[in-house]
N, C-alpha and C. Protein backbone atom coordinates (compact mmCIF):
# COMPACT_ATOMS: atom_id res chain seq x y z
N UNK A 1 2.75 -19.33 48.66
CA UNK A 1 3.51 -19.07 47.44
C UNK A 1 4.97 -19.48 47.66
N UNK A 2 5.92 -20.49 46.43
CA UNK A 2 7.02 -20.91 46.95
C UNK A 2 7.89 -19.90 45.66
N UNK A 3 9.03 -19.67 46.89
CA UNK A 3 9.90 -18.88 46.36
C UNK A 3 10.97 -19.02 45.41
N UNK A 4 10.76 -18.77 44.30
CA UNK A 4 11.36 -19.90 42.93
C UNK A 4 12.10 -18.74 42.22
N UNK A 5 13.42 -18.72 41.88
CA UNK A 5 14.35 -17.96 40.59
C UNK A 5 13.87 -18.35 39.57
N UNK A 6 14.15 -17.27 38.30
CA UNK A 6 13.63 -17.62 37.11
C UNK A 6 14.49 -18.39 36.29
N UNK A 7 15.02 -18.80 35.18
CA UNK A 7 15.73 -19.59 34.46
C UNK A 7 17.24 -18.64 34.52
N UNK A 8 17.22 -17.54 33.71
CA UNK A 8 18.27 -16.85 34.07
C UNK A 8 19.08 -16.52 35.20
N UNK A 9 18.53 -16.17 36.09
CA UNK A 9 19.01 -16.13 37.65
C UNK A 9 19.52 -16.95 38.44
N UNK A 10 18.76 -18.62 38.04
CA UNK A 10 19.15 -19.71 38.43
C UNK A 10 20.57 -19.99 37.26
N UNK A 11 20.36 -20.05 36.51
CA UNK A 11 21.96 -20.23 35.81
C UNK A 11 23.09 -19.33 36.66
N UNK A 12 22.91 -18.02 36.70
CA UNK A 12 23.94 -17.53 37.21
C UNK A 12 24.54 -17.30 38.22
N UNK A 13 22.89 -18.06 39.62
CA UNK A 13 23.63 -18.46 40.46
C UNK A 13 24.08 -19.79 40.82
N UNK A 14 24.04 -20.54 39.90
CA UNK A 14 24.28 -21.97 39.74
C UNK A 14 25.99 -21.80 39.65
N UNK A 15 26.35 -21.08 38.26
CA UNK A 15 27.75 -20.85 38.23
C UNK A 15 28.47 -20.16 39.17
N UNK A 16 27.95 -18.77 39.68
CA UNK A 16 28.50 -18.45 40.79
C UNK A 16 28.91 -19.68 41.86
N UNK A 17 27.64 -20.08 42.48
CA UNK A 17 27.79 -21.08 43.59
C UNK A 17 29.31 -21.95 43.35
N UNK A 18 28.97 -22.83 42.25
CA UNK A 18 29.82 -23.69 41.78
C UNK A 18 31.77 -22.85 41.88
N UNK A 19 31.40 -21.80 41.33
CA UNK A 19 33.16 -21.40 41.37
C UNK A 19 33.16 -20.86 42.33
N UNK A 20 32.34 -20.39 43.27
CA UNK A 20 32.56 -19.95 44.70
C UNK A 20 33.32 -21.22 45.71
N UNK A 21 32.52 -21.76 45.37
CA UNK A 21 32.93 -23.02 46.49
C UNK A 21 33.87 -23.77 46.11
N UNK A 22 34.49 -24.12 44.85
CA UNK A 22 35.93 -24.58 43.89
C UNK A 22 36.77 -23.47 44.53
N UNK A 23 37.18 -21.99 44.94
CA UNK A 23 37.84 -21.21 45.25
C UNK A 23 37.74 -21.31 46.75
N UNK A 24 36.93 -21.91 47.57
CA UNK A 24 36.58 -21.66 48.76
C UNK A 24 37.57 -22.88 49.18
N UNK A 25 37.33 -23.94 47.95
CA UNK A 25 37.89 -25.30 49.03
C UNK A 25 39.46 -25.19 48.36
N UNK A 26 39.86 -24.80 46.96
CA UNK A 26 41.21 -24.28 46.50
C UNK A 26 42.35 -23.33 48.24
N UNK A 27 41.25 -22.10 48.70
CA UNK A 27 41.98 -21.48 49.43
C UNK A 27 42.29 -21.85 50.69
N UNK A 28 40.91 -23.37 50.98
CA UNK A 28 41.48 -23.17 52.24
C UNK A 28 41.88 -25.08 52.18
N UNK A 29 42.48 -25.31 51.62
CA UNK A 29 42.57 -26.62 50.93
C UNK A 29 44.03 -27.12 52.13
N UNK A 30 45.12 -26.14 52.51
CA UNK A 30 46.15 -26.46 53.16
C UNK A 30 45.61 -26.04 54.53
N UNK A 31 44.64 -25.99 55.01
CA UNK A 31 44.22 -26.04 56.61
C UNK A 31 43.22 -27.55 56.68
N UNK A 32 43.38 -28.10 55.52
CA UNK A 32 43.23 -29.19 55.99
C UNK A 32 44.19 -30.28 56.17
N UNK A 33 45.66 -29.94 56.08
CA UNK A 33 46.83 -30.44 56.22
C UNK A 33 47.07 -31.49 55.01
N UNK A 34 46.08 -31.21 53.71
CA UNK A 34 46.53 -32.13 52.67
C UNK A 34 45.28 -33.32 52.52
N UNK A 35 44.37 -33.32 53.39
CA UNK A 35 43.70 -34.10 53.26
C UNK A 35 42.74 -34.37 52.11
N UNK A 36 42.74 -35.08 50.86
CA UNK A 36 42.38 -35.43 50.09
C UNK A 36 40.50 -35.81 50.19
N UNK A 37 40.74 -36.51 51.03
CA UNK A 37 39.21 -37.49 51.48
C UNK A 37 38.05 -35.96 52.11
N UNK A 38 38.65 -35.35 53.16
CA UNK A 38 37.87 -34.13 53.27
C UNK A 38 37.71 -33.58 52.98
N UNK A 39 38.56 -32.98 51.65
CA UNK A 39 38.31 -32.26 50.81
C UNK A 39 37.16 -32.74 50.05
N UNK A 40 37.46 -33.82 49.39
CA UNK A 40 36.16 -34.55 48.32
C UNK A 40 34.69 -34.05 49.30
N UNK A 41 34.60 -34.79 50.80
CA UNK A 41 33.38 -34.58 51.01
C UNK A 41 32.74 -33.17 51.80
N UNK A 42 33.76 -32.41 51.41
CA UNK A 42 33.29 -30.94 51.65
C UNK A 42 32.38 -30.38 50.27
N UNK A 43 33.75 -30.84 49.06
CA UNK A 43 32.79 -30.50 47.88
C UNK A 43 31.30 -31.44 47.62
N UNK A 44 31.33 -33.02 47.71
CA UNK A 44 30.24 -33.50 48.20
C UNK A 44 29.42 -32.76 48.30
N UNK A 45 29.15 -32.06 49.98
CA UNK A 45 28.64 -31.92 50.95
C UNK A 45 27.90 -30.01 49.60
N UNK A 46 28.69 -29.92 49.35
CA UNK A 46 28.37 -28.40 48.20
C UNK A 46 27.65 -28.61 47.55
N UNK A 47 27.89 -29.90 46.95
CA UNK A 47 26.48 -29.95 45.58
C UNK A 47 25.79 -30.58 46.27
N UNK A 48 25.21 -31.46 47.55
CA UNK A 48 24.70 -32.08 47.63
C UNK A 48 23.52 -30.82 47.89
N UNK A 49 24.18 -29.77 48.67
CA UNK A 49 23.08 -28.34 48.90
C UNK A 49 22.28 -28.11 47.31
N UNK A 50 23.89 -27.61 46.69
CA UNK A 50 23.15 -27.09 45.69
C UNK A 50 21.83 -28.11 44.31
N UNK A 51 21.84 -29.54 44.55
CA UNK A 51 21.14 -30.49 44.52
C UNK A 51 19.77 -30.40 45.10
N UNK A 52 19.92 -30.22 46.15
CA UNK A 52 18.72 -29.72 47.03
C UNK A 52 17.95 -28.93 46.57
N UNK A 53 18.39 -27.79 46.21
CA UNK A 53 18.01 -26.09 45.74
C UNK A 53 17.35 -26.69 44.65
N UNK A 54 17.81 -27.63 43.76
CA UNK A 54 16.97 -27.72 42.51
C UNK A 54 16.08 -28.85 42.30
N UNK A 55 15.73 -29.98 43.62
CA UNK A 55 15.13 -30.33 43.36
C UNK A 55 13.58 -29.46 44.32
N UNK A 56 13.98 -29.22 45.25
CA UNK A 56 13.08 -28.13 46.09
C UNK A 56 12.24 -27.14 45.21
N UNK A 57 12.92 -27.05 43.71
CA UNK A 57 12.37 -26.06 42.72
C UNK A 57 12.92 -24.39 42.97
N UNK A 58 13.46 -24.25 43.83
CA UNK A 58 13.71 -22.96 44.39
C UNK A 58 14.74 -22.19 42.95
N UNK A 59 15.70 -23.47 42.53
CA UNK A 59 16.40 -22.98 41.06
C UNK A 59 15.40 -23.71 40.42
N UNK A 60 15.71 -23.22 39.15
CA UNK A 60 15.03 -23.29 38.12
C UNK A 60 16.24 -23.03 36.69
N UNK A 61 16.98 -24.15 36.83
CA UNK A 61 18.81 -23.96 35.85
C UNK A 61 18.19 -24.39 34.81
N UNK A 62 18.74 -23.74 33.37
CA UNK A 62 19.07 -24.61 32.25
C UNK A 62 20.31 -25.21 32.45
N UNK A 63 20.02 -26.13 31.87
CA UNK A 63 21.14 -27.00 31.59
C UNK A 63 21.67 -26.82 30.71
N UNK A 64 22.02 -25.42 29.98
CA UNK A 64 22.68 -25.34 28.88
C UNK A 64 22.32 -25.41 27.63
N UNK A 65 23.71 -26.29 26.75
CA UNK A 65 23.56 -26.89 25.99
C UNK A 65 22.75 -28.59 26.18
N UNK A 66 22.83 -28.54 27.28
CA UNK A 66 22.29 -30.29 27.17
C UNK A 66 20.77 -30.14 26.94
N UNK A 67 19.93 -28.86 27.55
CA UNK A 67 19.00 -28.64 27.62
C UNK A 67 17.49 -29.92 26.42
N UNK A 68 18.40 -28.92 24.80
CA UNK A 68 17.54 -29.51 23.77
C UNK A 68 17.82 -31.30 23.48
N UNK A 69 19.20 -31.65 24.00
CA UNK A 69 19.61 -32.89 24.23
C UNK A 69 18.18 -34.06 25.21
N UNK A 70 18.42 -33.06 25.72
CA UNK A 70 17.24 -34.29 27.07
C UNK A 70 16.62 -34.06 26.62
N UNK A 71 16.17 -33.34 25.89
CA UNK A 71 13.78 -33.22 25.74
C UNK A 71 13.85 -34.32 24.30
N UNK A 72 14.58 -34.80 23.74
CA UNK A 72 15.08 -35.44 22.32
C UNK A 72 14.65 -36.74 22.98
């Protein structure tokens, strides 16, 4: 049995994740002495996880509003 969030749950930890890690790389953004390029592939390196999670099926996100957009 694979361990899958339901639609709701996956939204809200979709958004969590997302402003967790925008505040994570915001706070610690000057211990990287300014570096622009490491920064990008830290956040990269964030969605590329959270990418993972949803194609693995483990989320299960609406996409919102785009939702009724794509099935069109």
């Amino acid at each position: 049995m694979k361990l899958q969030l339901n639609r709701i749950t996956s939204r809200i930890f979709v958004v969590l994740y997302i402003f967790a890690t925008l505040v994570w790389r915001f706070l610690f953004e000057a211990q990287l002495i300014g570096s622009a390029f490491l920064s990008m592939v830290i956040g990269a390196l964030f969605l590329l996880f959270l990418w993972a999670l949803i194609k693995s099926k483990f989320l299960n996100p609406e996409w919102f509003w785009f939702e009724e957009v794509l099935k069109s």
